[in-house]
Protein backbone atom coordinates (compact mmCIF):
# COMPACT_ATOMS: atom_id res chain seq x y z
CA UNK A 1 20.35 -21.95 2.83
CA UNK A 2 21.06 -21.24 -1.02
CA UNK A 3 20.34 -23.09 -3.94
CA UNK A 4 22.64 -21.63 -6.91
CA UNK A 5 24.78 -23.20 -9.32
CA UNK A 6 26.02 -20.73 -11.01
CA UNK A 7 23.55 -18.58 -12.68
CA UNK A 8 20.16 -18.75 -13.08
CA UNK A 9 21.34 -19.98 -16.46
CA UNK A 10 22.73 -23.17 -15.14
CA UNK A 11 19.10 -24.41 -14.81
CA UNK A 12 16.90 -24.07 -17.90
CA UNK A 13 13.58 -22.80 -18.05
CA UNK A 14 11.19 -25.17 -19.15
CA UNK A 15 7.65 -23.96 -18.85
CA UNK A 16 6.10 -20.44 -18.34
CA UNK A 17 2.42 -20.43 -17.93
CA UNK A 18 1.80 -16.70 -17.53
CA UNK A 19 1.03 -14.52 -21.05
CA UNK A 20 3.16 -11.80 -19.23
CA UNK A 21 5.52 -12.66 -16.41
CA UNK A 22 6.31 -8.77 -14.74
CA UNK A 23 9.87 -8.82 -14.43
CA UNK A 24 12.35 -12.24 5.45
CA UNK A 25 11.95 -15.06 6.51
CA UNK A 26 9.89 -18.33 8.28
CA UNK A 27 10.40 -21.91 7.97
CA UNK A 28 8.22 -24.83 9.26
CA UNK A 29 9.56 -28.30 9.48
CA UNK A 30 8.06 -31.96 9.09
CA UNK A 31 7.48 -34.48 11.48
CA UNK A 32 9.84 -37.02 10.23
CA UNK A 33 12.57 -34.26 9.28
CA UNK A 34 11.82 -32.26 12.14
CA UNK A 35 9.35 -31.62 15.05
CA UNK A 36 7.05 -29.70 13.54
CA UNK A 37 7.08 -25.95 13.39
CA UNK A 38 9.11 -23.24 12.22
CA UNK A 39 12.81 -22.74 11.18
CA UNK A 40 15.35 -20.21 12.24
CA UNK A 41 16.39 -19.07 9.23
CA UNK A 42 18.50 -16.07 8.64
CA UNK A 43 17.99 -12.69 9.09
CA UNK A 44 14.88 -12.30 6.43
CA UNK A 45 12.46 -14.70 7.29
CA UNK A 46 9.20 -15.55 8.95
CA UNK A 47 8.21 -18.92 9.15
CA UNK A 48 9.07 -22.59 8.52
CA UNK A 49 6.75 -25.52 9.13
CA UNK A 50 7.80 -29.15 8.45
CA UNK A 51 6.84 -31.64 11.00
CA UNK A 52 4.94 -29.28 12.34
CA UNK A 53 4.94 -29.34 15.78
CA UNK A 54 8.22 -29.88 17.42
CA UNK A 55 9.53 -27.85 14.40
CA UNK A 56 12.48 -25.45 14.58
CA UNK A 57 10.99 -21.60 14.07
CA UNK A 58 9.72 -21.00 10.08
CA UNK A 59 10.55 -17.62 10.46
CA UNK A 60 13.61 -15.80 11.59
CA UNK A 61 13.01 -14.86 15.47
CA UNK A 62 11.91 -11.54 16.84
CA UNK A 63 11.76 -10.54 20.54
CA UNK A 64 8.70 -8.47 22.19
CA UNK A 65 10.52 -5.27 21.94
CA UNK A 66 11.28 -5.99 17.98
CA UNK A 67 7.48 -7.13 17.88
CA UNK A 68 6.09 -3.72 19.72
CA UNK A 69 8.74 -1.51 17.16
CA UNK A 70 6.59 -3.50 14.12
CA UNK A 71 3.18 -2.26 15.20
CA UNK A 72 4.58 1.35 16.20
CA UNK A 73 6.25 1.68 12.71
CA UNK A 74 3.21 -0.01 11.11
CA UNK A 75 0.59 2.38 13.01
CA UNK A 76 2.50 5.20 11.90
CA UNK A 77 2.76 4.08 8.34
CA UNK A 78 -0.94 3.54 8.06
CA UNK A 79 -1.50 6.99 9.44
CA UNK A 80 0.97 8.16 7.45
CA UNK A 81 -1.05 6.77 4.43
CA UNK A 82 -4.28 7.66 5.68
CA UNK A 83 -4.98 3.86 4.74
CA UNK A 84 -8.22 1.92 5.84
CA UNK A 85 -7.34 -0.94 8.22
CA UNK A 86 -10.89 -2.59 7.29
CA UNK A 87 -10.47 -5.18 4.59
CA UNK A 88 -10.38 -5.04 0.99
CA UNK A 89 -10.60 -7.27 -2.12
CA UNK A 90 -6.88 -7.75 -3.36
CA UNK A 91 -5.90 -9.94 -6.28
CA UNK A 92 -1.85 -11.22 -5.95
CA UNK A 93 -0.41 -12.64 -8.49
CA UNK A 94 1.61 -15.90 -8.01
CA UNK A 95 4.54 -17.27 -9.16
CA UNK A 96 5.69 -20.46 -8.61
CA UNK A 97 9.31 -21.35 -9.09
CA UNK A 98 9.77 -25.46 -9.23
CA UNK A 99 13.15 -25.97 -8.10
CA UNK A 100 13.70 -29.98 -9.33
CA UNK A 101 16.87 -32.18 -8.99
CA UNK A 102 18.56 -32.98 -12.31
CA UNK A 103 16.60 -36.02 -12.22
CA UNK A 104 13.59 -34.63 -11.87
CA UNK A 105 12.79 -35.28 -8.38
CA UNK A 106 11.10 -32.47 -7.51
CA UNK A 107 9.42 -31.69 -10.41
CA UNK A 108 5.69 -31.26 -9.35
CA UNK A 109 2.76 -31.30 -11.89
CA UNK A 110 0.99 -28.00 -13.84
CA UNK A 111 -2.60 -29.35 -12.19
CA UNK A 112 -0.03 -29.51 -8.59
CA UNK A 113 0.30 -26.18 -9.43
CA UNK A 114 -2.90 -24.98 -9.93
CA UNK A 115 -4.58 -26.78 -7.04
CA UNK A 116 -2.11 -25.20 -4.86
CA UNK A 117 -3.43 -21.68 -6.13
CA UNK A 118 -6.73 -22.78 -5.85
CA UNK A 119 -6.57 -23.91 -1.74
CA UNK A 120 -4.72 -20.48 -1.23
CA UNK A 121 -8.16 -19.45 -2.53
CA UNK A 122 -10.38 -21.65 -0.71
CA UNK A 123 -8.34 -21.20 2.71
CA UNK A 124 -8.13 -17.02 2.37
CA UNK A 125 -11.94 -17.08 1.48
CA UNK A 126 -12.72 -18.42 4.42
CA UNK A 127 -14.77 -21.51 2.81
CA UNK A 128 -13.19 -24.77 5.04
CA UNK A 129 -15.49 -24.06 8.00
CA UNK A 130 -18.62 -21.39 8.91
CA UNK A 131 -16.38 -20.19 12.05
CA UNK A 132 -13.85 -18.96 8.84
CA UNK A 133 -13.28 -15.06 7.69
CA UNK A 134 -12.88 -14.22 4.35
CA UNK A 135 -9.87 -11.89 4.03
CA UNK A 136 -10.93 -10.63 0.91
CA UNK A 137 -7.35 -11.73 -0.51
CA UNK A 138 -7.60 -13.74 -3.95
CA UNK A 139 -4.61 -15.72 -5.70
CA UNK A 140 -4.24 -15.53 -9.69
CA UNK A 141 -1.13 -17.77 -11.15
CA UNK A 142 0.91 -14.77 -12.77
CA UNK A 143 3.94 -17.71 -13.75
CA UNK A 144 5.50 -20.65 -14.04
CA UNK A 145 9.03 -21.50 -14.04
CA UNK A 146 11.10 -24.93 -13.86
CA UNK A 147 15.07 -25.13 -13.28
CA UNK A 148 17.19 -28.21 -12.71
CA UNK A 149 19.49 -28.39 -10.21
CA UNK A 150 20.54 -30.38 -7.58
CA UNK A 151 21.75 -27.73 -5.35
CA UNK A 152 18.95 -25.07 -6.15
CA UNK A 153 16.73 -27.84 -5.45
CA UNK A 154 18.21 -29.07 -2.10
CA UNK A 155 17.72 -25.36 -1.27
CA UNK A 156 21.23 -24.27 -1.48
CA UNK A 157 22.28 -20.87 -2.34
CA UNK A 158 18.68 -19.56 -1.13
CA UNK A 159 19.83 -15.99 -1.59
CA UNK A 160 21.41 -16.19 -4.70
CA UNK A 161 18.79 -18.46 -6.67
CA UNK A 162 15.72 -16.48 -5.05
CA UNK A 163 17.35 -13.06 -6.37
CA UNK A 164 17.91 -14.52 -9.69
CA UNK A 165 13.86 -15.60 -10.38
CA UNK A 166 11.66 -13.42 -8.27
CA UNK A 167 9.19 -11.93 -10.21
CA UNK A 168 7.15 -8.80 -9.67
CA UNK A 169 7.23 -6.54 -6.47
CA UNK A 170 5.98 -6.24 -3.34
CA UNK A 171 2.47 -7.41 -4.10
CA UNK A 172 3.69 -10.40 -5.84
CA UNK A 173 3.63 -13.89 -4.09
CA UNK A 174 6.48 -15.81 -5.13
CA UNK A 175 6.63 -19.37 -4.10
CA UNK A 176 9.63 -21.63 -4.64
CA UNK A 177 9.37 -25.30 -4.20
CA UNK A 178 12.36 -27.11 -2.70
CA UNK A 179 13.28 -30.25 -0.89
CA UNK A 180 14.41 -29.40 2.66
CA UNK A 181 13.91 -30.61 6.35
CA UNK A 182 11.03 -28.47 6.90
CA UNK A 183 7.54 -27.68 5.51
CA UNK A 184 8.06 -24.12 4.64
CA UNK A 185 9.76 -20.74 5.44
CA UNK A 186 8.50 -17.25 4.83
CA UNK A 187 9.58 -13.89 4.64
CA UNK A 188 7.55 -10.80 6.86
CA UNK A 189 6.27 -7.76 4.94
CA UNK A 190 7.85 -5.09 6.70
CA UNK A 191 11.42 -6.77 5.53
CA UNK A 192 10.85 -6.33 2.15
CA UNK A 193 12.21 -2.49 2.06
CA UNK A 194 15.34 -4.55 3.21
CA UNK A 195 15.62 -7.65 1.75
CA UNK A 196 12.47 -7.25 -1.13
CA UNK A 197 15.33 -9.50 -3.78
CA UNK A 198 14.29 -12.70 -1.78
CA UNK A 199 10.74 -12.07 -0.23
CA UNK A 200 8.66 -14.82 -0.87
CA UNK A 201 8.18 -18.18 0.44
CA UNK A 202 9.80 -21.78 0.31
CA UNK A 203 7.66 -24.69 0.72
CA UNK A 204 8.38 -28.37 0.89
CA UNK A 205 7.78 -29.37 -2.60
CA UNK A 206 5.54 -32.88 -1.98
CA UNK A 207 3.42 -30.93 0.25
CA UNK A 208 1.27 -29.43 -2.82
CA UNK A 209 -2.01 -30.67 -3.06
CA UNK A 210 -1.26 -34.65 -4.18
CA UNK A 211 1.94 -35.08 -2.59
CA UNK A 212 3.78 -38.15 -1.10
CA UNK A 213 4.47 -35.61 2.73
CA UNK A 214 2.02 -38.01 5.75
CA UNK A 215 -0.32 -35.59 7.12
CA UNK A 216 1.01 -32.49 5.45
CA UNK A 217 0.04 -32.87 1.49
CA UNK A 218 -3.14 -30.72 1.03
CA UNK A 219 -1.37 -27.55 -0.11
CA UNK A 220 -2.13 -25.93 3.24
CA UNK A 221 1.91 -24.94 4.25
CA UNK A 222 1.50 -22.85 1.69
CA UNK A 223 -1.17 -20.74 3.10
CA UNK A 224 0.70 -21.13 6.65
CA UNK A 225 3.48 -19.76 5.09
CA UNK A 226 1.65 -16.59 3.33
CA UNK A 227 0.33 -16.07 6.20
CA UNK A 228 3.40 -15.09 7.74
CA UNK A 229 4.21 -13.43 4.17
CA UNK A 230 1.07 -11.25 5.46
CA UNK A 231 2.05 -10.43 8.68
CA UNK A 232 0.55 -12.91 10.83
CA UNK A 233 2.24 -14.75 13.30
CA UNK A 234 1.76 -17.72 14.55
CA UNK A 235 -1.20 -18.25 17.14
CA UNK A 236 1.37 -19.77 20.26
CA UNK A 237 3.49 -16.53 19.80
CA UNK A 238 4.34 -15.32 22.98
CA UNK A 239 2.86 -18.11 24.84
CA UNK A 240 0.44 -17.62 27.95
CA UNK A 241 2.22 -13.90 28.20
CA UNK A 242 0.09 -12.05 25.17
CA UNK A 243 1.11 -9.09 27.23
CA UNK A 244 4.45 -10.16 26.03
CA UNK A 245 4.28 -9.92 22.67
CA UNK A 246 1.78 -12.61 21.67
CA UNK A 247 0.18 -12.46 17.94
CA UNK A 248 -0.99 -9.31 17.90
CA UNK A 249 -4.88 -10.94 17.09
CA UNK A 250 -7.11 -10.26 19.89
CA UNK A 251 -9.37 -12.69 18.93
CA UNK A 252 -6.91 -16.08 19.05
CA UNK A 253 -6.95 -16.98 22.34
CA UNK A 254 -3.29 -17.24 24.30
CA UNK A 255 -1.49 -20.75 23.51
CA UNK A 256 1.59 -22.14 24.87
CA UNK A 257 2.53 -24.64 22.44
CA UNK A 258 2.60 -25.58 18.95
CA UNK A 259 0.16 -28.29 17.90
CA UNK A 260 0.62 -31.52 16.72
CA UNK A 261 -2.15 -33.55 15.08
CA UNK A 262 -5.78 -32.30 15.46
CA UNK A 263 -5.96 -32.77 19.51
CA UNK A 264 -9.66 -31.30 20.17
CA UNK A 265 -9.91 -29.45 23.11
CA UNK A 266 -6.22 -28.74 23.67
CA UNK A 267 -6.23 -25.69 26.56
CA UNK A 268 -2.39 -25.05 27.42
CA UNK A 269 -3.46 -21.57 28.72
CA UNK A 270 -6.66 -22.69 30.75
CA UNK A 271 -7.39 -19.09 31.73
CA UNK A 272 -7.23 -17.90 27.73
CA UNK A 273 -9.66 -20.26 25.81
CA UNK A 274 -9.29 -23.58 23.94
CA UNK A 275 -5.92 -23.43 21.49
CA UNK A 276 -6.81 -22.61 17.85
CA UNK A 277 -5.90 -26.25 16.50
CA UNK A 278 -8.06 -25.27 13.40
CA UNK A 279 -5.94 -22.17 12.57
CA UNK A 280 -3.80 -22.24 9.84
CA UNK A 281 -1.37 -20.40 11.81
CA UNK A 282 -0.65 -23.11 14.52
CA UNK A 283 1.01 -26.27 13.61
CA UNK A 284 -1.77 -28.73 12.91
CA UNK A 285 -2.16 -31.34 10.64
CA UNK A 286 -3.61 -30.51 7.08
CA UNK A 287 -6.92 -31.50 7.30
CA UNK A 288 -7.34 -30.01 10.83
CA UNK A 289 -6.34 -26.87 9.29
CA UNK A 290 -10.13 -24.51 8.76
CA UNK A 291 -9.86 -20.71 9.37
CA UNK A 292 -8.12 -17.66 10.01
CA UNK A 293 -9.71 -15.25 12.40
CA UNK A 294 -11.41 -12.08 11.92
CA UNK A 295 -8.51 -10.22 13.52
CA UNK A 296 -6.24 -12.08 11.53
CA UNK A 297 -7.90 -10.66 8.57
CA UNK A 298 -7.80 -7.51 9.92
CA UNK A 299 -4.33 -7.50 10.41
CA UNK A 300 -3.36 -9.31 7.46
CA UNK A 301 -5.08 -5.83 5.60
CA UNK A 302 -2.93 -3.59 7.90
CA UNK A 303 -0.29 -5.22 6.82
CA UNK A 304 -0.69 -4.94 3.28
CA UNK A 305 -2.23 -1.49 3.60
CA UNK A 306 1.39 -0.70 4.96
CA UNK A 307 4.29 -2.57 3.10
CA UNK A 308 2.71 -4.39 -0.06
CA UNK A 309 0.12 -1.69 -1.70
């Protein structure tokens, strides 16, 4: 999906909030759009999450084998590096792209804005719930943009319109907000030597913090989605087979499907543990949404350690 009319000088710039603005993919559907989960997308994604559960893939598929090539490559990266795989304080800059109809629909609010930033800091702190890791990872608002376009903002052209205003490199979270059938879609780290022009991730615009989207309008797709933008997948990867491929996370027990609601005490691999409803990497609603594991963390620091530093 592409969202271009033109050039990126069809649809003006309105509003840029940062003093300096330096110059793969997942999608996640919504319940009334879609089931909930994650879209299919094309060949650089991650995740997509609108619905959630029931949702079409967020984030473009990858088989075991692809999955057990990621953490070779990674492991030899990271040795390669001689990088740390504990975590570390890192600050990534944001920038948020609001994609609005000509009308306006679309166009979300500065304080929107900023509340979104600030859950992405409450949620990677590790401060909804005592069972929650820190990850070390903090979110600054590096810019602001606002372009008008109907197609752009029916997510249209995705390619073209994310090549013409992403901002910064690897280590910059770009976030572009669109009306689509899902909640979000995200791009994996170790695409971006590939397909860096578009990495980012799309999120259902009226799921910011405020927003008219039933169940899904605390601003927590977006840390779903950056999650996958960090290298996590999600926690029902694999299913009951971890030895299959799973998430990678030893400490998220298996899961063989992709929540829906807040169902306490969900076990759909009895032999694993109870599901991680409460992780933002299943499919929950918003407010069930709490914690990301220690491993996750972990990972999430590989991760960066190995494609965004």
């Amino acid at each position: 999906m592409t969202r271009l009319r033109g050039a990126a000088t069809a649809a003006a710039v309105v509003l840029t909030l940062a003093a300096t603005v330096a110059p793969a993919q997942a999608a996640e559907p919504v319940a009334d759009r879609a089931p909930a989960g994650c879209v299919q997308p094309t060949p650089a994604g991650a995740g997509a999450k609108g619905g959630r559960a029931g949702e079409v893939q967020d984030h473009r598929g990858i088989s075991a084998a692809e999955q057990r090539a990621i953490e070779e490559r990674t492991t030899a990266i990271l040795r390669a590096k001689g990088a740390s795989r504990a975590a570390a304080a890192v600050a990534v800059p944001v920038y948020v792209h609001v994609m609005a109809a000509a009308d306006g629909t679309g166009d979300v609010t500065d304080k929107q804005i900023r509340d979104q930033v600030a859950v992405l800091n409450t949620t990677f702190a590790g401060r909804e719930s005592s069972a929650a890791t820190n990850t070390g990872f903090t979110f600054t608002l590096a810019g602001v943009d606002r372009f008008y376009d109907d197609k752009w903002h029916n997510d249209q052209q995705s390619n073209q319109y994310r090549r013409l205003t992403r901002q910064g490199g690897p280590e910059a979270l770009n976030i572009w907000l669109v009306e689509f059938p899902y909640l979000g879609i995200a791009t994996f780290p170790w695409d971006y030597g590939s397909q860096g022009d578009i990495d980012g991730i799309r999120v259902l615009w009226s799921s910011l913090p405020g927003g008219s989207e039933t169940n899904y309008n605390l601003g927590e797709t977006a840390t779903h989605e950056a999650g996958h933008w960090f290298g996590l997948f999600h926690v029902f990867q694999g299913g009951c087979k971890e030895s299959q491929g799973g998430d990678g996370v030893a400490d998220t027990p298996a899961q063989s499907v992709a929540t829906n609601g807040c169902p306490e005490g969900q076990d759909s691999c009895p032999s694993e543990g109870l599901d991680s409803i409460h992780n933002y990497m299943d499919y929950s609603y918003d407010a069930c949404y709490n914690q990301f594991t220690l491993g996750q963390s972990t990972r999430m620091s590989e991760m960066w350690a190995a494609y965004r530093a």
